[in-house]
PDB file of N, CA and C in Angstrom:
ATOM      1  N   UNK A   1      97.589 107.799  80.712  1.00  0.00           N
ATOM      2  CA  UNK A   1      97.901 108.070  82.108  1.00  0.00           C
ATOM      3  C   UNK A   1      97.522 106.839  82.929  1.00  0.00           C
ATOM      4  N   UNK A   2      98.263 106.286  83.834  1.00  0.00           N
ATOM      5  CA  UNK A   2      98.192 105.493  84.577  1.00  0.00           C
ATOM      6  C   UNK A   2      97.928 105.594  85.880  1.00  0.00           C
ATOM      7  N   UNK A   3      96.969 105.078  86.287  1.00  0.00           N
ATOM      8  CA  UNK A   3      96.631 105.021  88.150  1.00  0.00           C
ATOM      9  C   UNK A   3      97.312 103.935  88.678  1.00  0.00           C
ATOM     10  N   UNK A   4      97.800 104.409  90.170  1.00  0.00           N
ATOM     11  CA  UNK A   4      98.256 103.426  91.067  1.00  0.00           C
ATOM     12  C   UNK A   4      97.659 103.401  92.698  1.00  0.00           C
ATOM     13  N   UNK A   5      97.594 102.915  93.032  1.00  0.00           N
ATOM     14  CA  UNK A   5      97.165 102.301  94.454  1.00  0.00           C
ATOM     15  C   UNK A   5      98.481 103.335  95.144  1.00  0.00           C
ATOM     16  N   UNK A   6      98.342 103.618  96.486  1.00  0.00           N
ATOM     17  CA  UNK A   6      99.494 104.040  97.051  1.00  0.00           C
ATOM     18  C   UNK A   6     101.087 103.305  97.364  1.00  0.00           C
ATOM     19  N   UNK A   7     100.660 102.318  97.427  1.00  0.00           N
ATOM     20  CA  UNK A   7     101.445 100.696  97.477  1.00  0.00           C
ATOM     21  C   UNK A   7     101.997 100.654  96.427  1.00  0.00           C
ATOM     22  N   UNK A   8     101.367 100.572  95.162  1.00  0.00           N
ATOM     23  CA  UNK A   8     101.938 100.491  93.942  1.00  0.00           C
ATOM     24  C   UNK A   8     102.388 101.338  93.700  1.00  0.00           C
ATOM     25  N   UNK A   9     102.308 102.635  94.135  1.00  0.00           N
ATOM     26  CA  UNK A   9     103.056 104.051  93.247  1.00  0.00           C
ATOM     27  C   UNK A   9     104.207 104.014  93.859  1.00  0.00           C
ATOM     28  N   UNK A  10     104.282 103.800  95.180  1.00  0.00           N
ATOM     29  CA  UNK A  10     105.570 103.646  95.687  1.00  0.00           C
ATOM     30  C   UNK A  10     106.690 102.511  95.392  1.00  0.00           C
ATOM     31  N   UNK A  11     106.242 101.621  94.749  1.00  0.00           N
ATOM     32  CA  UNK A  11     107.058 100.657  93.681  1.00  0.00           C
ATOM     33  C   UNK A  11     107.966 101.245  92.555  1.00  0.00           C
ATOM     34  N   UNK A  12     107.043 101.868  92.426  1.00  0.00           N
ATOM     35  CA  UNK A  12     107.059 102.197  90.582  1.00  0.00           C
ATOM     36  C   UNK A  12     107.838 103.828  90.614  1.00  0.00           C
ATOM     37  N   UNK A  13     107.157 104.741  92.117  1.00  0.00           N
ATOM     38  CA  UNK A  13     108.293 105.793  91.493  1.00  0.00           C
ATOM     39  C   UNK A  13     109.345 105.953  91.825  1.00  0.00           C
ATOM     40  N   UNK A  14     110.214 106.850  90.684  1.00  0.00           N
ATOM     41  CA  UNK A  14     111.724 106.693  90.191  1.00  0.00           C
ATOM     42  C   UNK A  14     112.008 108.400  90.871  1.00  0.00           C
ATOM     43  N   UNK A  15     113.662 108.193  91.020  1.00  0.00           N
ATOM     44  CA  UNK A  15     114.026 109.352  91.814  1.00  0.00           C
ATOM     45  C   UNK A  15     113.492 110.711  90.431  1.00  0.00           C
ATOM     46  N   UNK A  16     113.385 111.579  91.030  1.00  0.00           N
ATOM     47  CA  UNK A  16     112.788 112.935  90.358  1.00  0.00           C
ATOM     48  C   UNK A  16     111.685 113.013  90.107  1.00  0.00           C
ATOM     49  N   UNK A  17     111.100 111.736  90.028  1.00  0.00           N
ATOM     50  CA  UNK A  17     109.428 111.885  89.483  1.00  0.00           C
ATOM     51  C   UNK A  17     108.386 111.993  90.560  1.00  0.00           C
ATOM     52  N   UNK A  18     107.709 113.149  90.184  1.00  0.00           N
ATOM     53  CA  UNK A  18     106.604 113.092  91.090  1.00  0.00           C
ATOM     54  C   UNK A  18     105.061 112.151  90.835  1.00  0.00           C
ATOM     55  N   UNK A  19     104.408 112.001  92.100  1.00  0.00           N
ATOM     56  CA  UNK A  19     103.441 111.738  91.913  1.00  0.00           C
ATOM     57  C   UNK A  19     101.566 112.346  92.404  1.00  0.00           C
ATOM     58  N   UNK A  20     100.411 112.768  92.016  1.00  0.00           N
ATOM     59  CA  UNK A  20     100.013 113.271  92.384  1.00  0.00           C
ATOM     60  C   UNK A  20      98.508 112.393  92.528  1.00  0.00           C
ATOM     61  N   UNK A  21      97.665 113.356  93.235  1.00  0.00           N
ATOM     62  CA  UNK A  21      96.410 112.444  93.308  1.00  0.00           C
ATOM     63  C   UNK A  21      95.862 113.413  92.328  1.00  0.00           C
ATOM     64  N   UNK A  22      94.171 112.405  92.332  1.00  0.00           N
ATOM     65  CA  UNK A  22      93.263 113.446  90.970  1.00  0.00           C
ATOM     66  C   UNK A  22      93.376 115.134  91.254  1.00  0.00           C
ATOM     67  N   UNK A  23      93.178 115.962  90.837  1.00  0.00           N
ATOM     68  CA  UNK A  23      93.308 117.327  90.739  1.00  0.00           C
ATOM     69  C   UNK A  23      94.650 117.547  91.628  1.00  0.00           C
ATOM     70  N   UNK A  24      95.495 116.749  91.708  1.00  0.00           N
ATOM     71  CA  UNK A  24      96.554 117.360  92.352  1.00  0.00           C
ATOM     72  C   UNK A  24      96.591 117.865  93.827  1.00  0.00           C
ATOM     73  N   UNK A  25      95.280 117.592  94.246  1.00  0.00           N
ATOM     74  CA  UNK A  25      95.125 117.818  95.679  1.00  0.00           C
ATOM     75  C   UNK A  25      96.692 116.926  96.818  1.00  0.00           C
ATOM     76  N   UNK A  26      96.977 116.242  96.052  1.00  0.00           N
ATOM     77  CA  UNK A  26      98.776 115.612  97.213  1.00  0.00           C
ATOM     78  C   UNK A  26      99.320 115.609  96.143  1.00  0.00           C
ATOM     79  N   UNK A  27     100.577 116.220  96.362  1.00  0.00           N
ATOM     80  CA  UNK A  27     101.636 115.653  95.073  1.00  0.00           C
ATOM     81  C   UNK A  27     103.044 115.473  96.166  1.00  0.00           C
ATOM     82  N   UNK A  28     103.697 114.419  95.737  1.00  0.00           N
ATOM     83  CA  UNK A  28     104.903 113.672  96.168  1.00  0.00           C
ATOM     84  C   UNK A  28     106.066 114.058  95.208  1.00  0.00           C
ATOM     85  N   UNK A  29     107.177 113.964  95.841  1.00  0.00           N
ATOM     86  CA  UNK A  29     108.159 113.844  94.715  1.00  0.00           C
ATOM     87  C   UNK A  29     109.263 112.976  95.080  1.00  0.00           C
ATOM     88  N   UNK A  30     109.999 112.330  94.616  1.00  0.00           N
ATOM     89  CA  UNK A  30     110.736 111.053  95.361  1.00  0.00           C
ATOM     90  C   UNK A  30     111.925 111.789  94.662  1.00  0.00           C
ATOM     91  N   UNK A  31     113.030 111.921  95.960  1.00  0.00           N
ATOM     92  CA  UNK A  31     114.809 112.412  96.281  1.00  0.00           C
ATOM     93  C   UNK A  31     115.243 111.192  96.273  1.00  0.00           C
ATOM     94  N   UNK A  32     116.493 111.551  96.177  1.00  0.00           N
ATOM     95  CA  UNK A  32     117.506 110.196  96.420  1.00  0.00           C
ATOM     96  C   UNK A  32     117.596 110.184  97.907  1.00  0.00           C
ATOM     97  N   UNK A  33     117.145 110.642  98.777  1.00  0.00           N
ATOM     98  CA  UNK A  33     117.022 110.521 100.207  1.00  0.00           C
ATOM     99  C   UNK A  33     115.572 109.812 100.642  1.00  0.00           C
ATOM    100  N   UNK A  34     114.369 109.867 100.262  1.00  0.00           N
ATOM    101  CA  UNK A  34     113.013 109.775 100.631  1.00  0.00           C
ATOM    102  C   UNK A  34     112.326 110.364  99.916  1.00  0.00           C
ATOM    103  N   UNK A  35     110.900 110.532  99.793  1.00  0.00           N
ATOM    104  CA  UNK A  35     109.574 110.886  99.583  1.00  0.00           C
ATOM    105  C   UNK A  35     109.016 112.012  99.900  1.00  0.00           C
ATOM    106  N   UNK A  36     109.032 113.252  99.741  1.00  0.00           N
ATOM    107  CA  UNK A  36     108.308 114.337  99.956  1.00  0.00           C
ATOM    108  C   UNK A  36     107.719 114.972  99.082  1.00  0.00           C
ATOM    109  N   UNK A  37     106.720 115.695 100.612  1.00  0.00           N
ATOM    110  CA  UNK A  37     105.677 116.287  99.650  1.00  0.00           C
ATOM    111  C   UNK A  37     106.057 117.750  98.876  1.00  0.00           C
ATOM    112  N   UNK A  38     105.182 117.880  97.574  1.00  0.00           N
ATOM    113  CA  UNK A  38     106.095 118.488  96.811  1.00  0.00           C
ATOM    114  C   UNK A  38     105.062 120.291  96.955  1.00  0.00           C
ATOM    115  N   UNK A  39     103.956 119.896  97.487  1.00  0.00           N
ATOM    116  CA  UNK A  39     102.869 121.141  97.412  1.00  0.00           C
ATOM    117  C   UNK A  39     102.255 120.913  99.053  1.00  0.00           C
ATOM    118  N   UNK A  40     101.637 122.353  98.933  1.00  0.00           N
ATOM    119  CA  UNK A  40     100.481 122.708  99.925  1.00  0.00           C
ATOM    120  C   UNK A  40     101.240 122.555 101.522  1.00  0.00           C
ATOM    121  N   UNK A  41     101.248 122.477 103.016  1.00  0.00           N
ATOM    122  CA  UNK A  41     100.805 123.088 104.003  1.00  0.00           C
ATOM    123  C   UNK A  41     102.368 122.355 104.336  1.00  0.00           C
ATOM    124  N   UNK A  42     102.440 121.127 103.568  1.00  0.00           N
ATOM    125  CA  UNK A  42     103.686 120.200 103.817  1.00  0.00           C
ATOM    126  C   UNK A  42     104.950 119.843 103.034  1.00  0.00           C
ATOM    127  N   UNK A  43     105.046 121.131 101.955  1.00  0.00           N
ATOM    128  CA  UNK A  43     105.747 120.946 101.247  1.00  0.00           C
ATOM    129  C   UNK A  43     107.034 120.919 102.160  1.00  0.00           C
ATOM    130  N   UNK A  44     108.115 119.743 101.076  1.00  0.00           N
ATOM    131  CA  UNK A  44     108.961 120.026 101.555  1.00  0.00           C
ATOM    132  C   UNK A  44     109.547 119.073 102.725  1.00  0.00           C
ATOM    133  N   UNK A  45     108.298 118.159 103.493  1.00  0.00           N
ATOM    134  CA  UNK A  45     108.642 117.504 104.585  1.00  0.00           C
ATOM    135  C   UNK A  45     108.607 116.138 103.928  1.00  0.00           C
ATOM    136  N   UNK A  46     109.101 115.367 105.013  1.00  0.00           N
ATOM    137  CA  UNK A  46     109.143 113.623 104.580  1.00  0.00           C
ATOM    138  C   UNK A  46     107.693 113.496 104.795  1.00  0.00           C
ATOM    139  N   UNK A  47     107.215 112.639 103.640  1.00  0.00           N
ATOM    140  CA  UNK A  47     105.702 111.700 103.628  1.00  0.00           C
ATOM    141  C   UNK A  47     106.524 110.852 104.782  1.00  0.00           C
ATOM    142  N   UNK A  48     104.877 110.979 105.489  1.00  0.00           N
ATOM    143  CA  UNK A  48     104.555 109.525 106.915  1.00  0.00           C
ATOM    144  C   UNK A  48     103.200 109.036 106.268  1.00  0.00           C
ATOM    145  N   UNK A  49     103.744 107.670 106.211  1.00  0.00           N
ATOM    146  CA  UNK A  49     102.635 106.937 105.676  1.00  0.00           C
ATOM    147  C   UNK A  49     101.341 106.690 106.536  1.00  0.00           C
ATOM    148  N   UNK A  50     100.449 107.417 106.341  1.00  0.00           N
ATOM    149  CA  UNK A  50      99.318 107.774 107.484  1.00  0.00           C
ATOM    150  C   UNK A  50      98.097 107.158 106.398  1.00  0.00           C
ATOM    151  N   UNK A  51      97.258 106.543 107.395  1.00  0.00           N
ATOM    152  CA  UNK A  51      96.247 105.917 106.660  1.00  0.00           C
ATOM    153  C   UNK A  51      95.118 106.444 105.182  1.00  0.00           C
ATOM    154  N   UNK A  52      95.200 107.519 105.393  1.00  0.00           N
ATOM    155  CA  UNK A  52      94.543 108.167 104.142  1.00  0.00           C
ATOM    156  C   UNK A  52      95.220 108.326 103.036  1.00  0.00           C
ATOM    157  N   UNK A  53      96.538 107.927 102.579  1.00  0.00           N
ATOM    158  CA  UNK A  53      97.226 107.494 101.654  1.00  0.00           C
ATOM    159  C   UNK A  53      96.995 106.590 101.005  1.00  0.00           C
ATOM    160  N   UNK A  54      96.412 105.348 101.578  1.00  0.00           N
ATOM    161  CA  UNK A  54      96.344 104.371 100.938  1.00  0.00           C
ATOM    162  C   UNK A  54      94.733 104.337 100.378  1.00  0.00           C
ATOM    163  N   UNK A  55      94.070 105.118 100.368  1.00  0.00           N
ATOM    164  CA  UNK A  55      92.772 105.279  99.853  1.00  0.00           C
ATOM    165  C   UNK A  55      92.969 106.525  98.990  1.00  0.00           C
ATOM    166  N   UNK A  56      93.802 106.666  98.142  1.00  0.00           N
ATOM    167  CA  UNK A  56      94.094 107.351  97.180  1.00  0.00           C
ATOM    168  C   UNK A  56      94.446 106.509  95.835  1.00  0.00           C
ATOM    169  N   UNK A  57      94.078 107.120  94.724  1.00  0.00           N
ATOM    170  CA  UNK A  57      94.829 106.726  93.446  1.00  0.00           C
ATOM    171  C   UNK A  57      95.865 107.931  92.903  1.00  0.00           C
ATOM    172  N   UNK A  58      96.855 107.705  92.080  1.00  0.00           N
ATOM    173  CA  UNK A  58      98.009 108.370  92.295  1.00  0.00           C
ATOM    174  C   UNK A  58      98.371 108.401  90.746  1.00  0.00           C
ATOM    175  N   UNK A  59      99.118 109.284  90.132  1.00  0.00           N
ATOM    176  CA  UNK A  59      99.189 109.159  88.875  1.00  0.00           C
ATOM    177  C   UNK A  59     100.839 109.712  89.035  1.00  0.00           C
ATOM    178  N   UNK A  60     101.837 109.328  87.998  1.00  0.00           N
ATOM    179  CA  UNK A  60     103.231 109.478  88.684  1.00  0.00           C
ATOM    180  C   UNK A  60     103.950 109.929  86.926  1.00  0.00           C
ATOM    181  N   UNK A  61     104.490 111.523  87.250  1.00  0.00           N
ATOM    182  CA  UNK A  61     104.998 112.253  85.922  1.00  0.00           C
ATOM    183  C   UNK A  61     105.910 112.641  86.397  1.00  0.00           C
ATOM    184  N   UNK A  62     106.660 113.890  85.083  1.00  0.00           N
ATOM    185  CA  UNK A  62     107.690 113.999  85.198  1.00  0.00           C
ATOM    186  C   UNK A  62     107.657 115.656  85.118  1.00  0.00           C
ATOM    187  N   UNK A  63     108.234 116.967  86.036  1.00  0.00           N
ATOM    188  CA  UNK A  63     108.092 118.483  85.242  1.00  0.00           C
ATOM    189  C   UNK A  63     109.290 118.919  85.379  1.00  0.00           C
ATOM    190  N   UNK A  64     109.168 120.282  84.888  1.00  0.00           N
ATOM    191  CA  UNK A  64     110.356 120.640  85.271  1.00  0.00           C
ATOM    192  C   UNK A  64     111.214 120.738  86.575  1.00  0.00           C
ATOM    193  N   UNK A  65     110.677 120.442  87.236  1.00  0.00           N
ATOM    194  CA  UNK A  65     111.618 120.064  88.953  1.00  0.00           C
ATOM    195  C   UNK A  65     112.278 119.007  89.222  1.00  0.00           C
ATOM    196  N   UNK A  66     111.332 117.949  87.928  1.00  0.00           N
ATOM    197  CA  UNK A  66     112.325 116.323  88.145  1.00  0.00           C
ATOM    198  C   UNK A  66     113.453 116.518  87.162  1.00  0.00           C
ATOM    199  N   UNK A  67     114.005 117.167  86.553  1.00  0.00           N
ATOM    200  CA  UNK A  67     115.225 117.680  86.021  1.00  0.00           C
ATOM    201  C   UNK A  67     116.558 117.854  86.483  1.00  0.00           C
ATOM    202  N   UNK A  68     116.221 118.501  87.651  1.00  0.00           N
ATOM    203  CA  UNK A  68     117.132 118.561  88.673  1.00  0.00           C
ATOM    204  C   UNK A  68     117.596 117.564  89.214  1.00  0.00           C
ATOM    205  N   UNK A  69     116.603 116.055  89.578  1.00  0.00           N
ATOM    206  CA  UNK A  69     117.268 115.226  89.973  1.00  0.00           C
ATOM    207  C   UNK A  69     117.048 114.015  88.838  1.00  0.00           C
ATOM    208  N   UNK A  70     117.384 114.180  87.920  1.00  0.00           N
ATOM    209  CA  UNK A  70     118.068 113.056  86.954  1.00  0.00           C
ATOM    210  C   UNK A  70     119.371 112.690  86.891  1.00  0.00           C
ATOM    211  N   UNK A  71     119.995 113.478  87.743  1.00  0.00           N
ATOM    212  CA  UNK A  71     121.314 112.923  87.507  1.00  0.00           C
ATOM    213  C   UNK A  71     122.058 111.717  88.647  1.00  0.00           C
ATOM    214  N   UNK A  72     120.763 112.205  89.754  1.00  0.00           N
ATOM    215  CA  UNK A  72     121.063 111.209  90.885  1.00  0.00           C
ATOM    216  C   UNK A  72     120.205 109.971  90.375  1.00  0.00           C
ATOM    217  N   UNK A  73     119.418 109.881  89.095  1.00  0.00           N
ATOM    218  CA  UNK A  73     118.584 108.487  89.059  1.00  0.00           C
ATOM    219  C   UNK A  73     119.471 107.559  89.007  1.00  0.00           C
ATOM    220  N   UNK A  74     120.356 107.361  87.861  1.00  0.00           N
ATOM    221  CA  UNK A  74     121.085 105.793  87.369  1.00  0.00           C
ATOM    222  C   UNK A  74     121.646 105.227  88.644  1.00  0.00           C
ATOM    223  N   UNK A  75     122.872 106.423  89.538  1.00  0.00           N
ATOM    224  CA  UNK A  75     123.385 106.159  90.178  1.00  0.00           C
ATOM    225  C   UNK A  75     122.601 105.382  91.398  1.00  0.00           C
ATOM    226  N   UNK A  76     121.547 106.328  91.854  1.00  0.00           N
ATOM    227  CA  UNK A  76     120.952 105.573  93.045  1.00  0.00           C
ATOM    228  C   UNK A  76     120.159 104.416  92.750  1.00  0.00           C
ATOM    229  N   UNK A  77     119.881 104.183  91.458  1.00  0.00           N
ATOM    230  CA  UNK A  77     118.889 102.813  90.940  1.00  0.00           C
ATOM    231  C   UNK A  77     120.122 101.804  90.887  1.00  0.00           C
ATOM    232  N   UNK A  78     121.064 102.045  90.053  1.00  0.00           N
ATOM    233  CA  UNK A  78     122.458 101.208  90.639  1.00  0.00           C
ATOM    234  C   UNK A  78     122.384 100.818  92.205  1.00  0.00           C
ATOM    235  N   UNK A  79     122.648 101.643  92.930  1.00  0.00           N
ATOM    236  CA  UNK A  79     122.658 100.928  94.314  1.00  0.00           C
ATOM    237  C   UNK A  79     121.525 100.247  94.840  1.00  0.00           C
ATOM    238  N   UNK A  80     120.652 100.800  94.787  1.00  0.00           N
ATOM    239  CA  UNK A  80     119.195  99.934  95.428  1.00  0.00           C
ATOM    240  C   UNK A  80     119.102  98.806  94.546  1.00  0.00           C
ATOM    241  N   UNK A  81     119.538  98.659  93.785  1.00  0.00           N
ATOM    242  CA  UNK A  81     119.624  96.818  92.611  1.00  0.00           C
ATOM    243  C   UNK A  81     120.618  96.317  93.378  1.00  0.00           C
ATOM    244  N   UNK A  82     121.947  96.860  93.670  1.00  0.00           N
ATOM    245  CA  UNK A  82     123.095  95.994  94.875  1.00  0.00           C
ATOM    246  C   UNK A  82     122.353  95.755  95.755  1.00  0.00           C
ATOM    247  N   UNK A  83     121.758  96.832  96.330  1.00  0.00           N
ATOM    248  CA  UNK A  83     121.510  96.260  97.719  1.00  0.00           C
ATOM    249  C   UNK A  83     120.454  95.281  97.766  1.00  0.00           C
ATOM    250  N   UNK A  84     119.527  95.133  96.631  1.00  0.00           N
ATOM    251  CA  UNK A  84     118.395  93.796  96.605  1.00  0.00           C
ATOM    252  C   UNK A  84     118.997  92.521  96.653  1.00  0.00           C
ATOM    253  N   UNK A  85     120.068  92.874  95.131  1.00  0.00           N
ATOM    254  CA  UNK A  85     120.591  91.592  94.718  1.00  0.00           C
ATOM    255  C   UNK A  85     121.912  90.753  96.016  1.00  0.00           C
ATOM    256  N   UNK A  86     122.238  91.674  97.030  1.00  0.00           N
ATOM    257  CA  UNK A  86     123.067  91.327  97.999  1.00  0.00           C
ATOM    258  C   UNK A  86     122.051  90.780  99.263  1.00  0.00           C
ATOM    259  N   UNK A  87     120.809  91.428  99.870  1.00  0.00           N
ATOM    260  CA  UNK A  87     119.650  90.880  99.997  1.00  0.00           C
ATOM    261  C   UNK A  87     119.663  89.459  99.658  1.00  0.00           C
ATOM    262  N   UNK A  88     119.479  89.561  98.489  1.00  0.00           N
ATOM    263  CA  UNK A  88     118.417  88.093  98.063  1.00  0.00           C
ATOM    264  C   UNK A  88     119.333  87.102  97.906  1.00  0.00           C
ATOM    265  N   UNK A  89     121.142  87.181  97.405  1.00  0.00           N
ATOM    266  CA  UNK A  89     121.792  86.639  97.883  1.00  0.00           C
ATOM    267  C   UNK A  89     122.477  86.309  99.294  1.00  0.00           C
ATOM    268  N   UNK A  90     122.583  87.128 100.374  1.00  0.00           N
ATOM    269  CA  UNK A  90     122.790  86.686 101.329  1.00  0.00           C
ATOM    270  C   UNK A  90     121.507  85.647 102.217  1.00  0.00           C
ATOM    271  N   UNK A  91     120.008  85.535 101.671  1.00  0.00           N
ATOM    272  CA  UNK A  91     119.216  85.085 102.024  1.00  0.00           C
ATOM    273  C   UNK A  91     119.045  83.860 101.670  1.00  0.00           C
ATOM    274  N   UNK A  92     119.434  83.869 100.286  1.00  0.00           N
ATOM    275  CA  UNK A  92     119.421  82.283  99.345  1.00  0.00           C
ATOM    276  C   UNK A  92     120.944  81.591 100.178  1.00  0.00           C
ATOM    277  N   UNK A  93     121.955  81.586 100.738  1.00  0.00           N
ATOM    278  CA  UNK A  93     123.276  81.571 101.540  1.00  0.00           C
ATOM    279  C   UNK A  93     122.422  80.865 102.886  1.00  0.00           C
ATOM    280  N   UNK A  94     121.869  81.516 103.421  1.00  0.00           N
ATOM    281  CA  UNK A  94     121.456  81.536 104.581  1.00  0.00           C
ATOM    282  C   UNK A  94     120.400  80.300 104.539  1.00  0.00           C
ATOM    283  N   UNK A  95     119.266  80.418 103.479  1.00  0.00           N
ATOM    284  CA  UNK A  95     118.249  79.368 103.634  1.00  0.00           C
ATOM    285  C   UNK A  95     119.572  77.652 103.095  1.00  0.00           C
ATOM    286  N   UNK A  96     120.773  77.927 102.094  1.00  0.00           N
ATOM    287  CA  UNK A  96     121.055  76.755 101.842  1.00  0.00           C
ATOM    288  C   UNK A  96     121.745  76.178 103.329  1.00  0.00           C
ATOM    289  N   UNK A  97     122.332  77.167 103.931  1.00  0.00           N
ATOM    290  CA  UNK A  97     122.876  76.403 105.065  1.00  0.00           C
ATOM    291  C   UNK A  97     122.035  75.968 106.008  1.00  0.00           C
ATOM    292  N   UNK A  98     121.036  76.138 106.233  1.00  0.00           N
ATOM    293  CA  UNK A  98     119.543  75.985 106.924  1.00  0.00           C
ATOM    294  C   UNK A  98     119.400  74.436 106.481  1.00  0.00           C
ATOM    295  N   UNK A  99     118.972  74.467 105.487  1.00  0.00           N
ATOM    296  CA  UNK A  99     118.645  72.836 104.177  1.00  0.00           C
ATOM    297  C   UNK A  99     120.128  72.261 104.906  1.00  0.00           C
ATOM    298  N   UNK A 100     121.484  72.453 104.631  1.00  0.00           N
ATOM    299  CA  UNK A 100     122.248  71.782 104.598  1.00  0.00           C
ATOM    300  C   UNK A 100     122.568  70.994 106.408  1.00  0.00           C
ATOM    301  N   UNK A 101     122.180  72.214 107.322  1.00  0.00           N
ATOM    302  CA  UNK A 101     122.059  71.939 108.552  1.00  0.00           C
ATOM    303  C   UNK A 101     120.946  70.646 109.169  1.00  0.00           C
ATOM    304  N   UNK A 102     119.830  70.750 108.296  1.00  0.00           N
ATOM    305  CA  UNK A 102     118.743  70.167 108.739  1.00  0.00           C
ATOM    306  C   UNK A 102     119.308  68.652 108.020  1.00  0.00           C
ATOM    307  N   UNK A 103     119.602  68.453 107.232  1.00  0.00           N
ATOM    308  CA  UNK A 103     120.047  67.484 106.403  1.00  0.00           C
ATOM    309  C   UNK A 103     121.396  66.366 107.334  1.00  0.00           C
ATOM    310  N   UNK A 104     121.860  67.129 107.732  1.00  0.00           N
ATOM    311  CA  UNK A 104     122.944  66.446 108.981  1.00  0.00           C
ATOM    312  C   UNK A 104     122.089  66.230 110.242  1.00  0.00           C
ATOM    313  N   UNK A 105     121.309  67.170 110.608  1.00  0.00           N
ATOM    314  CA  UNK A 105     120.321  66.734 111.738  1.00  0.00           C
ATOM    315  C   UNK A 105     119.782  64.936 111.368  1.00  0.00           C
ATOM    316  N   UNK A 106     119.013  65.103 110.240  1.00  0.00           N
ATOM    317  CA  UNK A 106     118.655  64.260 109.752  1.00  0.00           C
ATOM    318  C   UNK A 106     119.301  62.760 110.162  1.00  0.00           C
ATOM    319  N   UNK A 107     120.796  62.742 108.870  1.00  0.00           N
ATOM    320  CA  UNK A 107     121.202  61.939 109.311  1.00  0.00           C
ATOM    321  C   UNK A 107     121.971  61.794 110.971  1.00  0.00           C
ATOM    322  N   UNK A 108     122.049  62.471 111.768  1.00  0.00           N
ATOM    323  CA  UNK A 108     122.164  61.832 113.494  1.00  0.00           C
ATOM    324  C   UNK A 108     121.412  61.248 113.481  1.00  0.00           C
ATOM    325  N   UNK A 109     119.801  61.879 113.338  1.00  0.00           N
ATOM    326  CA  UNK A 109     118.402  60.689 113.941  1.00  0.00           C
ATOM    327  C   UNK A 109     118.680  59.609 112.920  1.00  0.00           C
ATOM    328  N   UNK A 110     118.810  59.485 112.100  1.00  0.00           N
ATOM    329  CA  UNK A 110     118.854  57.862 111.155  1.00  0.00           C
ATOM    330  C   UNK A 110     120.222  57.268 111.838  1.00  0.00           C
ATOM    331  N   UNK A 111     121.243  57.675 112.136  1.00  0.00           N
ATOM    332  CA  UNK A 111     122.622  56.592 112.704  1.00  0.00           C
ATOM    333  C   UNK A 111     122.475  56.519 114.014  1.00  0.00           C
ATOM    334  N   UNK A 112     121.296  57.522 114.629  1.00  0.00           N
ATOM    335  CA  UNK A 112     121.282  56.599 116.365  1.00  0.00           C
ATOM    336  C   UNK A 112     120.102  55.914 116.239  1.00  0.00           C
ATOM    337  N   UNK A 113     119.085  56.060 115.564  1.00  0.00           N
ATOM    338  CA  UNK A 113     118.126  54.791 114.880  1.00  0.00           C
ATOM    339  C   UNK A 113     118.502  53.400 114.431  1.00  0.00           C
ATOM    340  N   UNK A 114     119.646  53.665 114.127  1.00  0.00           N
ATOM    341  CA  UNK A 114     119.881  52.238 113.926  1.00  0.00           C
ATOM    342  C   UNK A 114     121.066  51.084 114.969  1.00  0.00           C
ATOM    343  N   UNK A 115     121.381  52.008 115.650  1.00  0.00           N
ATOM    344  CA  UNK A 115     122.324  51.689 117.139  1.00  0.00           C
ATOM    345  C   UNK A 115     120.877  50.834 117.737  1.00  0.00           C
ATOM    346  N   UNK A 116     119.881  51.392 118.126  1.00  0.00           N
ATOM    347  CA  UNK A 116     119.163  50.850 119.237  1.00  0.00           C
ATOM    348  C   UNK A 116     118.375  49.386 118.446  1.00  0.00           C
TER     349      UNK A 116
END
C-alpha cells in the first residue's frame, strides 16, 4: 500500500479510483467530471481544496463502485494527454517565436550600431 501527500494523490488518481485517508475517515473518488467525496456528511459533493487536506496522507484503491466508471478511464486519459500534449506544444510555438523575435530585435541594435 502506498501513501501520498494530498498533492501527490491528486497526480496519481485515475478516473474510478478512490482515495482514502488512514481509517477511512475522508474517502474521495475521482469522475470523469471532478473529485468527490465518496462518504460521510459530504458525500457526493465536489472536494474544495481547503487547507486540512493537505496535512493528510492518502492511500488510492480500487472497489466495487470504481467499476462503474472504467469505462470512462481510457477515453478521458486519452483526452487529458491531448490536451497536455497541445499545452506543451502550443507553449514550445510560442517560447520559439519569442527566441526568434528577440533575435531580430537583436540584430536592429547591431545594424544601427554600426550606422553611428
Amino acid at each position: 500500500m502506498e501513501w501520498y501527500t494530498f498533492s501527490n494523490m491528486i497526480g496519481q488518481i485515475r478516473i474510478g479510483q478512490k482515495a482514502s485517508t488512514p481509517g477511512h475517515s475522508r474517502t474521495v473518488i475521482r469522475k470523469p467530471d471532478g473529485l468527490y467525496w465518496s462518504s460521510g456528511i459530504w458525500n457526493g459533493k465536489v472536494v474544495e481544496m481547503k487547507d486540512y487536506l493537505f496535512s493528510d496522507i492518502w492511500t488510492i484503491y480500487e472497489d466495487e463502485e470504481s467499476l462503474v466508471w472504467l469505462e470512462y478511464r481510457a477515453q478521458a486519459e486519452q483526452k487529458e494527454q491531448e490536451m497536455i500534449t497541445n499545452q506543451f506544444e502550443a507553449e514550445r510555438e510560442r517560447l520559439r517565436d519569442d527566441r526568434e523575435n528577440r533575435m531580430i530585435d537583436i540584430n536592429k541594435v547591431w545594424k544601427n550600431k554600426d550606422v553611428y
